[in-house]
Protein backbone atom coordinates (compact mmCIF):
# COMPACT_ATOMS: atom_id res chain seq x y z
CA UNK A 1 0.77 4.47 0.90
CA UNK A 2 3.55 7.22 1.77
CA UNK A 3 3.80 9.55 -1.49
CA UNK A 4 6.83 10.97 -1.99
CA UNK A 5 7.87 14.18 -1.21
CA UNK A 6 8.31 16.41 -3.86
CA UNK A 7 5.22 17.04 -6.18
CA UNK A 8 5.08 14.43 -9.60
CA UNK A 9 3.19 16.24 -12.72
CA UNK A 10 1.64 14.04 -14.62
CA UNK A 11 -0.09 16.31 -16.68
CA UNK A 12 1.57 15.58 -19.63
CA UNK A 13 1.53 12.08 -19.61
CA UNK A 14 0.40 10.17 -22.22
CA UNK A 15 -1.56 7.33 -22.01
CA UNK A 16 -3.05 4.28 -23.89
CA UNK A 17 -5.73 2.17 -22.30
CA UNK A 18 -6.91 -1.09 -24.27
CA UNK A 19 -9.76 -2.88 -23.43
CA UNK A 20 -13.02 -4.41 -24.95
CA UNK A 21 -15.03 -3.37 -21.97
CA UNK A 22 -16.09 0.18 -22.48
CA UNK A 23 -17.22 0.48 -18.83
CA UNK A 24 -13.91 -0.67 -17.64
CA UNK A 25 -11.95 1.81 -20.13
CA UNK A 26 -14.36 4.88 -18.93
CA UNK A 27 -13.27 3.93 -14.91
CA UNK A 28 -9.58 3.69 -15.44
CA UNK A 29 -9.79 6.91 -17.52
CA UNK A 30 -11.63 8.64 -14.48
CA UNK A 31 -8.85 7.74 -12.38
CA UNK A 32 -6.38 8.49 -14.32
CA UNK A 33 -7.90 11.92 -14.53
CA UNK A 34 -8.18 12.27 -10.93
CA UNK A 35 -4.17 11.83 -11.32
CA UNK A 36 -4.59 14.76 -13.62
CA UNK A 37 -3.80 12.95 -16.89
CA UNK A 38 -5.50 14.33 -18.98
CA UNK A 39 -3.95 13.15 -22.45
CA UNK A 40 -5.52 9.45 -22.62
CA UNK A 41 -6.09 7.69 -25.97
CA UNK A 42 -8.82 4.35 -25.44
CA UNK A 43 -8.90 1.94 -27.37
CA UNK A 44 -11.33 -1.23 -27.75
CA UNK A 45 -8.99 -3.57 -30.25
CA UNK A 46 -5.36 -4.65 -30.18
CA UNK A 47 -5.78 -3.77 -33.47
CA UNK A 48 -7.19 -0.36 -32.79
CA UNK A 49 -4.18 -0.09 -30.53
CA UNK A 50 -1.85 -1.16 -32.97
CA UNK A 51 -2.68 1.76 -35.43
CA UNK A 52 -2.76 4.22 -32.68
CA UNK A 53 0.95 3.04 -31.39
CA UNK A 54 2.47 3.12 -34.77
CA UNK A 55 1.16 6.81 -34.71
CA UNK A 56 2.33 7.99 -31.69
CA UNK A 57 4.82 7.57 -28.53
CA UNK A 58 3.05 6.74 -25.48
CA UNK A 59 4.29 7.23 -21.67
CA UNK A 60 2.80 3.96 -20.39
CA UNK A 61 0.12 1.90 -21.87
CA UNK A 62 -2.99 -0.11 -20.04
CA UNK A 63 -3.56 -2.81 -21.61
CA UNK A 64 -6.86 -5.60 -20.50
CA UNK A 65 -5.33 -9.15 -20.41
CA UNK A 66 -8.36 -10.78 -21.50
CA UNK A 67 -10.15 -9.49 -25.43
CA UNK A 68 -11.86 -11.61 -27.94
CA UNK A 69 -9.12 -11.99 -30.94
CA UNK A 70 -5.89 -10.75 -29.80
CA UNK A 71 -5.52 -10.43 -26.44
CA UNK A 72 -3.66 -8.20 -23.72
CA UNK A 73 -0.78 -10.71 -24.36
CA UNK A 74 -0.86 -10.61 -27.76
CA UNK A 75 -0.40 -6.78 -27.63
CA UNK A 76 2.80 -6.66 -25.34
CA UNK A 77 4.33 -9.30 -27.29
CA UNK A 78 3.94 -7.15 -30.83
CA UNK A 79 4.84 -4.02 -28.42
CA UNK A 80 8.13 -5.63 -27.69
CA UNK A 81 8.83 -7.54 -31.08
CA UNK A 82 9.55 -4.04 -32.74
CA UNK A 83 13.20 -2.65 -31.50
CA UNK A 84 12.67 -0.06 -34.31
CA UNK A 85 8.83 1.05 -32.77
CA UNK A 86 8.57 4.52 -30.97
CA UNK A 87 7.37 2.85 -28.13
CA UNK A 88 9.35 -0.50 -28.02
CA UNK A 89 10.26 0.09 -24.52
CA UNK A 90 6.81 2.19 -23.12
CA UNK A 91 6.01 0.93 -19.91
CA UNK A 92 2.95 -1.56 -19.66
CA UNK A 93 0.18 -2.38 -16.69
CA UNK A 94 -1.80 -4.96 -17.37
CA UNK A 95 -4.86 -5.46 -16.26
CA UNK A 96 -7.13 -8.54 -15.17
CA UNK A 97 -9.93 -9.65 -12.98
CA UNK A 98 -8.45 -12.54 -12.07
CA UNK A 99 -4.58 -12.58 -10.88
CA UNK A 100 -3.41 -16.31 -10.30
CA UNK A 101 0.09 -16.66 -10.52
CA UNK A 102 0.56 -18.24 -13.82
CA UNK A 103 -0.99 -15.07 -15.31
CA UNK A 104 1.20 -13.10 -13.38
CA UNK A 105 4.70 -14.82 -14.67
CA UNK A 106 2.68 -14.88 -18.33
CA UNK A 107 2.61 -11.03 -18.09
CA UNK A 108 6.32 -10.49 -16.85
CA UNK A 109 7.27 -13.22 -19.51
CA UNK A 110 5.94 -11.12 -22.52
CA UNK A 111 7.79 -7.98 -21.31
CA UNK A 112 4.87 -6.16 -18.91
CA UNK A 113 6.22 -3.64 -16.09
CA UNK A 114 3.57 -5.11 -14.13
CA UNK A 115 -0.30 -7.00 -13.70
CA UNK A 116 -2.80 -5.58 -11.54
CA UNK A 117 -5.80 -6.72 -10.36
CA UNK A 118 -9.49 -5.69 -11.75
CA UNK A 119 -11.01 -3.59 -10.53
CA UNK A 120 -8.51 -1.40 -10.69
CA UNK A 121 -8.05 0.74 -7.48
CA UNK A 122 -6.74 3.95 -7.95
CA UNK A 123 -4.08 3.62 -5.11
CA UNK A 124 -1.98 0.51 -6.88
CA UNK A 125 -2.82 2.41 -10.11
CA UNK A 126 -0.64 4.91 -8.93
CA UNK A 127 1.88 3.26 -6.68
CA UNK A 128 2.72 1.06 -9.90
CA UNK A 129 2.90 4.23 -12.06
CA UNK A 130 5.24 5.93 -9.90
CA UNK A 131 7.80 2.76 -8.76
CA UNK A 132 7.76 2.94 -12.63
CA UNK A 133 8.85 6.60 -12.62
CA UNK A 134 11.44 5.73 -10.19
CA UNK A 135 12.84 2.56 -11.40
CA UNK A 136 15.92 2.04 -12.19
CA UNK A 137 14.90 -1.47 -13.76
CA UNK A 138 17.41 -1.81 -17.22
CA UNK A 139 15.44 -2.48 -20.11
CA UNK A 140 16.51 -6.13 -21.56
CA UNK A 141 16.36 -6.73 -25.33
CA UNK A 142 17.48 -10.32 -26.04
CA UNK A 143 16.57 -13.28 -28.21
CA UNK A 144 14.76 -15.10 -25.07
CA UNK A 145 13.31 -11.84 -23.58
CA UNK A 146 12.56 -8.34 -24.03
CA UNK A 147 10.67 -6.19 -21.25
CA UNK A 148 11.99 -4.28 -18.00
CA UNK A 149 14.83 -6.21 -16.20
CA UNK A 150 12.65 -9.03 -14.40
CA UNK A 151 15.70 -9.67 -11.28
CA UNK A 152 15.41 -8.26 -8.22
CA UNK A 153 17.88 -10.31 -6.74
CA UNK A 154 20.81 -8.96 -5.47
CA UNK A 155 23.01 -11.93 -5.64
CA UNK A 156 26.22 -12.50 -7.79
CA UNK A 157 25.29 -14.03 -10.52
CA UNK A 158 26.27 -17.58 -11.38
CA UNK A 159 30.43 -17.94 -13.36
CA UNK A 160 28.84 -18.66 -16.52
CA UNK A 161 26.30 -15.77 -16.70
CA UNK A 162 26.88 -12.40 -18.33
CA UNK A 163 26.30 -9.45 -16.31
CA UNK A 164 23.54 -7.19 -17.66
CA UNK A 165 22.30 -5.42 -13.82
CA UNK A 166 22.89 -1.87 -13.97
CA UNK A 167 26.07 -0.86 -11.53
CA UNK A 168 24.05 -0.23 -8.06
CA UNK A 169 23.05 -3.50 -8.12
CA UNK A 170 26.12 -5.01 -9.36
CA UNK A 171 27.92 -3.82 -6.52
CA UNK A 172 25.45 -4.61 -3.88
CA UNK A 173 25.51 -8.20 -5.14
CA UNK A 174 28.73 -8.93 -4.47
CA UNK A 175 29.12 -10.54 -0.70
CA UNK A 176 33.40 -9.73 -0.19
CA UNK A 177 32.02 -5.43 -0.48
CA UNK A 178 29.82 -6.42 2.93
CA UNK A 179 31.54 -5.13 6.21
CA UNK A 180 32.33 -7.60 8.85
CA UNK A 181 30.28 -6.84 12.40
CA UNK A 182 33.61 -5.63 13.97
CA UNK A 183 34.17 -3.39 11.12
CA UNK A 184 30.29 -1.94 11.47
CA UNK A 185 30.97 -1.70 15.26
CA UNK A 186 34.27 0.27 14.51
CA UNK A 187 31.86 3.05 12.64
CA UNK A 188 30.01 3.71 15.92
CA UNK A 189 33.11 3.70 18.39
């Protein structure tokens, strides 16, 4: 993993972690420390979680995919229902020991940044926490969807489809802004 250059502080950050497993909440707090986070809130319930997010505006919350009652899913889906919530757009990891695909798309389809694997290892931990930081992902509220921008295409989009990418990639997508080899060529002569 190649860190970026200049220093992050993540001192301040404030986290959420939900999950039923205590020993599983204690580890992802230790790393998390280790990251020098030091203002974590854990939580065993979605409904513990609940009452603690209608308190207070998280950074990014950790959420287990898997809990008796509501689940991890559950959780991001009433995260996300609430325009009018303090954290209606928090970024959210969730977590799972087991990652097959149709889990994966389950987690991106409820509006989750991301799903890692249990247990967690404190190098994705972070990587995924800071291409968070540095995303430039647009946050999509609509009546089919609401989460972090889920296209990573850069591809015009079809006639009949509204634009919603942010500019950067709205340019890039568009094939006639590509130079010609000749024209590349003509940079170097």
């Amino acid at each position: 993993m190649t860190l970026p250059s200049t220093r992050m502080g993540l001192k301040g950050v404030e986290t959420l972690i939900v999950d039923d497993n205590g020993q599983s909440l204690e580890v992802v707090t230790a790393i998390l420390m280790g990251f020098g986070i030091n203002k974590t809130t854990k939580c065993n319930s979605v409904a513990e979680a609940l009452g603690e997010l209608s308190r207070r505006v998280f950074d990014i919350v950790i959420v287990d995919c898997e809990m008796p009652d509501e689940d991890g899913f559950d959780l991001v889906r009433r995260i996300r229902s609430d325009p009018n919530g303090g954290n209606f757009t928090v970024p959210i990891l969730m977590m799972s020991a087991s990652t097959p695909q149709s889990k994966i798309e389950r987690a991106r389809d409820v509006g989750a940044n991301f799903a890692i694997a249990k247990p967690v290892s404190p190098t994705i931990l972070l990587e995924r926490m800071l291409w968070i930081a540095q995303s430039h992902r647009m946050f999509i509220s609509d009546p089919g969807y609401t989460g972090p921008d889920r296209r990573f295409h850069r591809v015009p989009l079809p006639e009949d489809q509204p634009e919603r990418r942010n500019a950067e990639i709205q340019l890039r997508a568009k094939p006639e802004r590509d130079l010609s080899q000749a024209e590349i060529d003509g940079l170097f002569a």
